[in-house]
Protein backbone atom coordinates (compact mmCIF):
# COMPACT_ATOMS: atom_id res chain seq x y z
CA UNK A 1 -65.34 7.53 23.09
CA UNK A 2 -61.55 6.66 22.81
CA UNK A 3 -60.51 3.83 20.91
CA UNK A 4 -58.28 0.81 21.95
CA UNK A 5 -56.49 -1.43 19.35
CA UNK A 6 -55.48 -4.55 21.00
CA UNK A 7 -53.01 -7.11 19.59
CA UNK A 8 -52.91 -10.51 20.89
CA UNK A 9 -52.85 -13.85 19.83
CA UNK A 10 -56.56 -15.02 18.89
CA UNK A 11 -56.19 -16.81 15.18
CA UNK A 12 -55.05 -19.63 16.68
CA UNK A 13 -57.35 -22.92 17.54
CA UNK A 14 -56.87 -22.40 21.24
CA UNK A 15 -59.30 -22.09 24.00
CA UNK A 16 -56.91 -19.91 25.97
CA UNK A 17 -56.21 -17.60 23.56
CA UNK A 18 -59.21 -16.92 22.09
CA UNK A 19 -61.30 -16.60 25.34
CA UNK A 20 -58.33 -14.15 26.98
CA UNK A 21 -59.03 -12.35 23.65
CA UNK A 22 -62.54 -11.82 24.60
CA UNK A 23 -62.46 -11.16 28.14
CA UNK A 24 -59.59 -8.26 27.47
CA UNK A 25 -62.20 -6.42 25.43
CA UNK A 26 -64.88 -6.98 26.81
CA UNK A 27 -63.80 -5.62 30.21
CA UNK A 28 -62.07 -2.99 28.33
CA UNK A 29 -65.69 -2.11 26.93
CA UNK A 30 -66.89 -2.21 30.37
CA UNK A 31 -64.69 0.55 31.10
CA UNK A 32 -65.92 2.82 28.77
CA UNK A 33 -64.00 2.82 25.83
CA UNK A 34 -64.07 1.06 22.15
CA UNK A 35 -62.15 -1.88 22.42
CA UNK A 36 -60.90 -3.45 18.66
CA UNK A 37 -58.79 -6.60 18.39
CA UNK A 38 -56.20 -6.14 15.64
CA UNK A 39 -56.64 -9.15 12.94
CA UNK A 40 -53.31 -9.82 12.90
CA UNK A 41 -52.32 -13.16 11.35
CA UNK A 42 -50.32 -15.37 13.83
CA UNK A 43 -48.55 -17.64 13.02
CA UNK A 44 -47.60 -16.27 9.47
CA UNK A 45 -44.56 -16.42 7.41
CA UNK A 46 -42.39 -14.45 9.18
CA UNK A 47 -42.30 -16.81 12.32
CA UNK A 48 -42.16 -19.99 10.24
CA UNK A 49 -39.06 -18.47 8.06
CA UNK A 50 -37.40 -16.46 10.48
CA UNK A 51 -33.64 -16.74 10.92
CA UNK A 52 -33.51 -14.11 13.25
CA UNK A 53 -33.14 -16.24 16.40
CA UNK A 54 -33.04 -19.77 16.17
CA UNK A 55 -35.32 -20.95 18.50
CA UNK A 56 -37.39 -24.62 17.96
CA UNK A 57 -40.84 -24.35 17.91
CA UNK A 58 -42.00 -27.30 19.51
CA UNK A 59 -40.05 -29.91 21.67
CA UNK A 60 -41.70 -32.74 21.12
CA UNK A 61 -41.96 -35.55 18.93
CA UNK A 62 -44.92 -36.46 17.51
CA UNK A 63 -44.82 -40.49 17.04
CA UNK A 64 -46.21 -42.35 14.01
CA UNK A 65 -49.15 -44.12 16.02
CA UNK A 66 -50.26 -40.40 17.21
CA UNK A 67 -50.65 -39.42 13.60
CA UNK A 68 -52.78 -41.77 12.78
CA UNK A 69 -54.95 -41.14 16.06
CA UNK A 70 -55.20 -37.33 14.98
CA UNK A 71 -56.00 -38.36 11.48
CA UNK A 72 -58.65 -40.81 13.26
CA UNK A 73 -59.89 -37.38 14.98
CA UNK A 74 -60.27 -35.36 11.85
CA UNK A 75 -63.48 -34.48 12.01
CA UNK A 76 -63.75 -33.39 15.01
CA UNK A 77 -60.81 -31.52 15.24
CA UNK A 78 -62.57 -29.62 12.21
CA UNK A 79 -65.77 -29.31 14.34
CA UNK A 80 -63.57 -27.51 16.91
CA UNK A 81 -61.68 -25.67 14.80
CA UNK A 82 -64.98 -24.10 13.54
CA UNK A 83 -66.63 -23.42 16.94
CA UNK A 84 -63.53 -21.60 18.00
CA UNK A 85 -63.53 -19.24 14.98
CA UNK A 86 -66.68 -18.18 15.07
CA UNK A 87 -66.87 -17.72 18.75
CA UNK A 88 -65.10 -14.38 18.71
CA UNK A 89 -66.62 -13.45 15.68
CA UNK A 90 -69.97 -13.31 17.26
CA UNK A 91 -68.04 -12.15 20.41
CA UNK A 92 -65.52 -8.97 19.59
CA UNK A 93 -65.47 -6.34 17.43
CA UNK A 94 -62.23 -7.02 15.05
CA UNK A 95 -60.85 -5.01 12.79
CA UNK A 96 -62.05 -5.07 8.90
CA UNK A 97 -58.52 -5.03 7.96
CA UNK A 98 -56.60 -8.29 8.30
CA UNK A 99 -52.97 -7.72 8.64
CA UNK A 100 -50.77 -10.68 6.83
CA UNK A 101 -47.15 -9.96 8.22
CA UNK A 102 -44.95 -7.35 10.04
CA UNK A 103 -44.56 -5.73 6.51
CA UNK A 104 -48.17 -5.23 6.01
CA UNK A 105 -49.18 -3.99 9.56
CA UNK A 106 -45.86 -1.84 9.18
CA UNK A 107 -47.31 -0.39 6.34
CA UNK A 108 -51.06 -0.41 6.68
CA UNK A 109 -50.86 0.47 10.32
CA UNK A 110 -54.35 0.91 12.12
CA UNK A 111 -55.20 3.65 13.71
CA UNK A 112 -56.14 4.13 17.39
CA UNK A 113 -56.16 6.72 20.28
CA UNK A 114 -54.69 3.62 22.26
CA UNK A 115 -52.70 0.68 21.43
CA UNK A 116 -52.89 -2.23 23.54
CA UNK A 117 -50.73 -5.69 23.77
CA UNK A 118 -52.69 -7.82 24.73
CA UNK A 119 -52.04 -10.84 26.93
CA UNK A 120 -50.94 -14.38 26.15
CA UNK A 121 -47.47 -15.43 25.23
CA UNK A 122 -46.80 -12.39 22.86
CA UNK A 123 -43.60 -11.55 23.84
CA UNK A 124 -42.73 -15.24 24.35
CA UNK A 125 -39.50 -15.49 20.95
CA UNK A 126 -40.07 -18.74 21.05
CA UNK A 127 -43.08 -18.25 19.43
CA UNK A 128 -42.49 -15.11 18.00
CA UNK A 129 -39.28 -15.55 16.47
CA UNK A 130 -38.23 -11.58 16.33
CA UNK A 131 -41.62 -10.59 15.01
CA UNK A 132 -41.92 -7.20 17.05
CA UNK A 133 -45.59 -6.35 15.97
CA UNK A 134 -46.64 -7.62 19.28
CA UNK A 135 -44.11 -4.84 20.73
CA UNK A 136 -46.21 -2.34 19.12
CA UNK A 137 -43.22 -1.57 16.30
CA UNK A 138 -45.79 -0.23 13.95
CA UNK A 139 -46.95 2.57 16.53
CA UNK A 140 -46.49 6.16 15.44
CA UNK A 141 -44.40 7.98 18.22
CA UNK A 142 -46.62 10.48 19.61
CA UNK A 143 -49.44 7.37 20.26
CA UNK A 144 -49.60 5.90 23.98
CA UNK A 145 -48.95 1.95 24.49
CA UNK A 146 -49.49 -0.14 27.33
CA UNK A 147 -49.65 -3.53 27.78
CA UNK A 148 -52.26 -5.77 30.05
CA UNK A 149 -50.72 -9.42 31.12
CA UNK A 150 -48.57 -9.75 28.26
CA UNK A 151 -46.55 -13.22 28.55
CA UNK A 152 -42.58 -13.56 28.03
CA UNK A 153 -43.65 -17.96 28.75
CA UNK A 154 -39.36 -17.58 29.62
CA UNK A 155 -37.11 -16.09 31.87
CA UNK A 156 -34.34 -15.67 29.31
CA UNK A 157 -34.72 -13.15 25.80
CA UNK A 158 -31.72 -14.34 23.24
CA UNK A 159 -29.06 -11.66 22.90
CA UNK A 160 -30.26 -11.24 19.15
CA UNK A 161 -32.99 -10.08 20.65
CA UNK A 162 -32.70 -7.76 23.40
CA UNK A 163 -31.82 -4.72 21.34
CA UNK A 164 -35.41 -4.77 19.96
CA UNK A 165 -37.01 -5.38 22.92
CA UNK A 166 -35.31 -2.69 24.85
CA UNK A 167 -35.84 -0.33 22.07
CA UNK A 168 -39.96 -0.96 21.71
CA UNK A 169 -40.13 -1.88 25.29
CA UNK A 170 -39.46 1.68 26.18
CA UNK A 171 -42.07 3.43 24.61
CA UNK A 172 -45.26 1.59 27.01
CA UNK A 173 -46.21 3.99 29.28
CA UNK A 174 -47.82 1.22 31.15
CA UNK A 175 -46.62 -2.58 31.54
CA UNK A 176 -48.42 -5.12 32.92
CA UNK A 177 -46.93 -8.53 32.94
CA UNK A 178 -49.07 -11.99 33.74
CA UNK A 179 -46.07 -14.13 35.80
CA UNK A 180 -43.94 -12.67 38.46
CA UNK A 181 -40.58 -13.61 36.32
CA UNK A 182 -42.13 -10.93 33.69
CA UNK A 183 -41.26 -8.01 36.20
CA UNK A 184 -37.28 -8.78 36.63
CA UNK A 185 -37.29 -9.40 32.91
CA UNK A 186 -39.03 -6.37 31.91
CA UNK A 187 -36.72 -4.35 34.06
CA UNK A 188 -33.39 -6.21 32.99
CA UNK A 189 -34.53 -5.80 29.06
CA UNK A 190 -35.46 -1.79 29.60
CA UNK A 191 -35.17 -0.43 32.89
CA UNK A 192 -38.94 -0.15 33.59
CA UNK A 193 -40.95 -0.77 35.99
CA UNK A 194 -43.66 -3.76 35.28
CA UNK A 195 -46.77 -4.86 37.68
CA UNK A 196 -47.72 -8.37 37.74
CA UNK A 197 -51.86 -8.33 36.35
CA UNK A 198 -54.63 -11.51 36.43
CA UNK A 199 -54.75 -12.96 33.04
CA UNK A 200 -57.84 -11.40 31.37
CA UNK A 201 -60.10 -14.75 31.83
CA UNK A 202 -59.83 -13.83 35.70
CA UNK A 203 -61.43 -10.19 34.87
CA UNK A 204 -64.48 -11.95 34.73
CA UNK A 205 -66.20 -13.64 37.89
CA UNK A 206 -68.42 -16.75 37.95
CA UNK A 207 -71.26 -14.99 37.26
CA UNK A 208 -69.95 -13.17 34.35
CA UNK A 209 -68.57 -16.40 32.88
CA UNK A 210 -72.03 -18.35 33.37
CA UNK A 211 -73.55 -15.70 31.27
CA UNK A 212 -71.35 -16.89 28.10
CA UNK A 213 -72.08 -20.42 29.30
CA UNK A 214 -75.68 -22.61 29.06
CA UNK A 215 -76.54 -23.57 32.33
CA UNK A 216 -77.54 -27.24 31.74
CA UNK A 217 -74.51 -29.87 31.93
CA UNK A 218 -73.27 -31.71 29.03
CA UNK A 219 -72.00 -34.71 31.07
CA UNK A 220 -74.34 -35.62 33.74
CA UNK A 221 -72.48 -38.25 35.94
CA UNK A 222 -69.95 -36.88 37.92
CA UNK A 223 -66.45 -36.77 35.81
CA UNK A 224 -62.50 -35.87 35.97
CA UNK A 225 -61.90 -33.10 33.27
CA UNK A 226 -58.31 -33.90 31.83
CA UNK A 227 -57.12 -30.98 29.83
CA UNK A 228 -53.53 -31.80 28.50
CA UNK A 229 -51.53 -30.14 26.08
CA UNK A 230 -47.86 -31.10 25.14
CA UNK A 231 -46.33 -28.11 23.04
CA UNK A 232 -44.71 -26.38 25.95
CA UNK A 233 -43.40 -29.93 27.33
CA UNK A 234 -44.22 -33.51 26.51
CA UNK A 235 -46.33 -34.79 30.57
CA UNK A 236 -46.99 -38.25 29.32
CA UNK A 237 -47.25 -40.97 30.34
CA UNK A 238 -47.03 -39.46 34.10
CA UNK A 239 -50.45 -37.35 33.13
CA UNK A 240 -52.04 -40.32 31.78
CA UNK A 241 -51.12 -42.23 35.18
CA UNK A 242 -51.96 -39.60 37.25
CA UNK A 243 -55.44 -39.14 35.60
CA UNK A 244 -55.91 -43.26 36.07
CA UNK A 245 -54.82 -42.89 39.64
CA UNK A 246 -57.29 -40.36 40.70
CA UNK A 247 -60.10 -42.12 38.84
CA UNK A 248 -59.16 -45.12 40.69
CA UNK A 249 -59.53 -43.48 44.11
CA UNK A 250 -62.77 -41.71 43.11
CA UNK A 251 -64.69 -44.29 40.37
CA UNK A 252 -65.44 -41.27 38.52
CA UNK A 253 -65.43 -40.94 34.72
CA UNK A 254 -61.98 -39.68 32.74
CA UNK A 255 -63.23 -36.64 30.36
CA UNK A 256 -60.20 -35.70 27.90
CA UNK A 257 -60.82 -32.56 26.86
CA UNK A 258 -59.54 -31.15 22.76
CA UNK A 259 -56.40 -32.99 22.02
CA UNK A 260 -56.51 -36.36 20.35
CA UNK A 261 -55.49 -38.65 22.91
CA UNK A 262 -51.92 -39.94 22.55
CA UNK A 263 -53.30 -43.44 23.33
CA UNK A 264 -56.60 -45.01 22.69
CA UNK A 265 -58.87 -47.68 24.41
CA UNK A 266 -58.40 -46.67 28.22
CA UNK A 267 -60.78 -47.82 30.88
CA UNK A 268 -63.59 -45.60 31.82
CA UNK A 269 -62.17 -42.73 29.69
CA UNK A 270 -63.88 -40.85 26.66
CA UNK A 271 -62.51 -38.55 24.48
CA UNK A 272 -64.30 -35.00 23.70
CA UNK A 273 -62.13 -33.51 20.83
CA UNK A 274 -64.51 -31.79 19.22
CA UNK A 275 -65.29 -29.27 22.15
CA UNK A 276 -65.77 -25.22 21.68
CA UNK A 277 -64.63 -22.81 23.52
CA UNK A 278 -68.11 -22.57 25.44
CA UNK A 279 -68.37 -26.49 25.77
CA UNK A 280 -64.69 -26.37 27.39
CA UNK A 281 -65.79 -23.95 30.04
CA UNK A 282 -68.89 -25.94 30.73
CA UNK A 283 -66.72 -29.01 31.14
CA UNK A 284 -64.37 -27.57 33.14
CA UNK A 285 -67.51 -25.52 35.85
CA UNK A 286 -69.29 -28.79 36.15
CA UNK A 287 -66.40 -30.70 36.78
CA UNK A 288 -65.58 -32.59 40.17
CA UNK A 289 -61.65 -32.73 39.43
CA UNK A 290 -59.77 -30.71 37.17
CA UNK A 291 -56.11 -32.19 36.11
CA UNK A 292 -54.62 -30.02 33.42
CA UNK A 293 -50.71 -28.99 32.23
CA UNK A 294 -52.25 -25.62 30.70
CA UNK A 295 -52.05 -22.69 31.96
CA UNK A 296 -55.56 -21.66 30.85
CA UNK A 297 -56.68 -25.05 31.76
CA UNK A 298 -55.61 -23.96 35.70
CA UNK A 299 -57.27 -20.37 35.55
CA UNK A 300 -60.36 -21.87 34.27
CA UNK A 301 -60.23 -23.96 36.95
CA UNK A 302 -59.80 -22.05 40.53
CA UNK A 303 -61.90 -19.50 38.59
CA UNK A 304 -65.18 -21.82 38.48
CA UNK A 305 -63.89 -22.94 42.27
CA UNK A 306 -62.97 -26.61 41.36
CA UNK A 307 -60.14 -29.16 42.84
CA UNK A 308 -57.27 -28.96 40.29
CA UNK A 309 -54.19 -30.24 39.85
CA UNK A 310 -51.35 -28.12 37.53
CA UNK A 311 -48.86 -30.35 36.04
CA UNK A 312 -45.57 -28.59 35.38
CA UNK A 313 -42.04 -29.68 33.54
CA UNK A 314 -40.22 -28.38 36.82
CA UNK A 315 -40.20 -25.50 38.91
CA UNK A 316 -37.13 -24.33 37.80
CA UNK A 317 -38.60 -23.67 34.40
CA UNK A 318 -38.57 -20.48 32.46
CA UNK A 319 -42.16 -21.02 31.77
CA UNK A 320 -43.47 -19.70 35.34
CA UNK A 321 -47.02 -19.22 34.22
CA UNK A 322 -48.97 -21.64 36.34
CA UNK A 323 -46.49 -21.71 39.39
CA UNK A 324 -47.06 -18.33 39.56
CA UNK A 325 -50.62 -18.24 39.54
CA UNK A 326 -51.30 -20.52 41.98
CA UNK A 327 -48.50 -19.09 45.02
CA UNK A 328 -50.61 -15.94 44.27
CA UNK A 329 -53.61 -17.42 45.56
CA UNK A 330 -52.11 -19.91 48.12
CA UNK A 331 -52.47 -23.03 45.90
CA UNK A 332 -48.84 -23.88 45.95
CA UNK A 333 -49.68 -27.45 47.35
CA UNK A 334 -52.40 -28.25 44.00
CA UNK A 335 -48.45 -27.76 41.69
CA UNK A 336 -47.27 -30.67 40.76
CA UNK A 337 -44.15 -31.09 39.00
CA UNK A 338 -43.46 -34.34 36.43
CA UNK A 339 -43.16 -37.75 37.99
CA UNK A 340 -44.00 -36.34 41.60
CA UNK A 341 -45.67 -38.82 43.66
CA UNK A 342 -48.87 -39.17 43.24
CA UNK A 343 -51.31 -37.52 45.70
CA UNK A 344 -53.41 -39.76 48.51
CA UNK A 345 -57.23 -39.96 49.02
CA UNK A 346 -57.17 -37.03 51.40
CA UNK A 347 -55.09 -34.65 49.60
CA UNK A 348 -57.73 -34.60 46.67
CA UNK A 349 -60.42 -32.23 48.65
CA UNK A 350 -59.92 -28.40 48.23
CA UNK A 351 -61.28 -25.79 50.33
CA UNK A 352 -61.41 -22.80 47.71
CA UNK A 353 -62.73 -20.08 49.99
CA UNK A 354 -59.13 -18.68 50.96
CA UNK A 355 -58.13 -18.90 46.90
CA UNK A 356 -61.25 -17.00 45.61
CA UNK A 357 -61.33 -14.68 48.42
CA UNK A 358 -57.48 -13.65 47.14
CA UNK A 359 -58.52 -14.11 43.71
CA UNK A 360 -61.18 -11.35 44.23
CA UNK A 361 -58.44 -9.04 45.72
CA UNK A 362 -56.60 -9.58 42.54
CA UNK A 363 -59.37 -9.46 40.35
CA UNK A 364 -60.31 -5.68 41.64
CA UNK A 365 -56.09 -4.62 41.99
CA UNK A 366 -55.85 -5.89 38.14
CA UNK A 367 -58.71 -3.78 36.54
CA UNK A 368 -57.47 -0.93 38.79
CA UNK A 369 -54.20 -1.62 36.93
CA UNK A 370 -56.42 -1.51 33.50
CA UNK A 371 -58.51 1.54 34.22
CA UNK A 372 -55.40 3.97 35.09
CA UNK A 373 -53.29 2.54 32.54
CA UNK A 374 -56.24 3.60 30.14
CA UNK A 375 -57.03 6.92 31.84
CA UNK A 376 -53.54 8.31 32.33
């Protein structure tokens, strides 16, 4: 049985990442090979000291009365912290090495019959700040790479850059990119080819999902699940007012799901911080309404077959991820960009036969995508 290494993002305390993680391997599995994910230690020094390319990692401000609401939250955020580790520890084979830096997987490199990038925002410099592990640097020649739904999360790579990325670029045999903008990119940066691929949590149907997933409900009354996260761009207070406004039209609960809440004390609302990974996916199947600004958060969503709405900075943004998701399964109208109008009674219903009946279609076209980029 031939081996795959996969690198991705998983160390981080992330529902997205960690559960894209596990669905790459485990459909990888599925198809008959070894999958390992690659320990490899993200963020670590290199990222935080890199002078590469100057790039700021986060946009937004954190205020003095939000830092004492996440100290406030402490203990839960620890409870979730630990649920998220240990999911894919009990989940995915990873490898017994852990690899600290670029230097160390340089130098230590694993060995595999195939190496894998994983999906995520890998190639994303904002994040990655020049580290080109996630380009598969430390690859001996002669070994194949592909890629499966890796992320740019931009539609611009910094000059300082694009030597690298044309240079490792060129070596996949097969790329698969998760947003449309990924395939002009990938072509500008290195002449190839790239086919636009589901994000691995879309490998896996309902069913599959509910298998991971107890089936009894955590909430019982019927709830909004707000899912809002504020590193890629700052949505409040429009997602707190849009969250209010569709609890006024529909008197059901507000559910914030992970973050500490950047205000406290709001009507009807509670506060679930301390959520896994498994306990987010159960709040977000048995949810009436979904209203989220991640990415994840969206997939999650029109995967379990529930109304959402996808907040977005603009649509004009180099971070296409969720725009591009939905227009591939004819939920442009469930986009909604910051400090849009806020949607009427009627608008809140969606019919999701037409979406999961294109979702499907994507669903088989991406592991066809998987299997021959494997095979070949």
């Amino acid at each position: 049985m031939k081996t795959v290494g996969i690198i991705t993002i998983h160390r981080i305390h992330n529902y997205g990442s960690v559960l894209q993680a596990f669905a790459l391997c485990k459909v990888v599995d599925e198809l008959g090979y070894q999958s390992e994910l690659i320990d490899y230690v993200f963020p670590n020094s290199f990222q935080v000291n890199s002078s590469i390319v100057k790039i700021p990692i986060s946009t937004s401000k954190i205020t003095l009365k939000q830092k004492f609401i996440k100290i406030f939250y402490t203990i839960r955020l620890l409870k979730q912290h630990k649920l998220t580790d240990s999911f894919l520890k009990k989940r995915v084979h990873i490898s017994n090495k852990t690899y600290w830096s670029p230097h160390d997987i340089n130098t230590y490199s694993p060995s595999y019959d195939i190496y894998m990038t994983g999906s995520d925002q890998v190639w994303n410099p904002r994040y990655t700040r020049g580290d080109m592990s996630f380009l598969l640097n430390f690859v001996p020649e002669n070994k194949k790479c592909v890629s499966y739904a890796a992320s740019y999360g931009t539609t611009n790579i910094p000059h300082t850059l694009r030597g690298l990325y044309h240079k490792n670029l060129s070596k996949y045999s097969y790329i698969g990119v998760r947003e449309a903008s990924g395939v002009a990119l990938t072509k500008q940066l290195c002449g190839k080819s790239a086919s636009v691929v589901l994000d691995p949590t879309l490998l896996l149907d309902i069913e599959e999902w509910n298998k991971e997933i107890p089936k009894s409900r955590i909430v019982k009354e019927k709830y909004i699940f707000c899912y809002f996260l504020n590193y890629t761009f700052n949505a409040f207070p429009y997602a707190d007012e849009f969250a209010e406004h569709v609890r006024n039209i529909t008197g059901y609960k507000l559910i914030y799901g992970t973050r500490p809440p950047q205000k406290i004390f709001n009507r009807d609302s509670h506060y679930m911080v301390g959520l896994g990974p498994v306990e987010f996916m159960q709040m977000i199947r048995d949810a009436e309404i979904v209203l989220t600004t991640s990415f994840h958060g969206t997939a999650f969503a029109v995967n379990f077959e529930r109304p959402v709405y996808s907040i977005i900075e603009n649509r004009k943004s180099g971070d296409s991820r969720q725009v591009s998701l939905l227009d591939s399964i004819g939920l442009n109208d469930r986009i909604v960009e910051l400090n849009a109008p806020l949607p009427s009674k009627e608008h809140l219903k969606l019919d999701m036969s037409v979406a999961s009946a294109k979702l499907r279609q994507l669903r088989t076209e991406s592991i066809n995508f998987l299997k021959q980029a494997l095979e070949d």
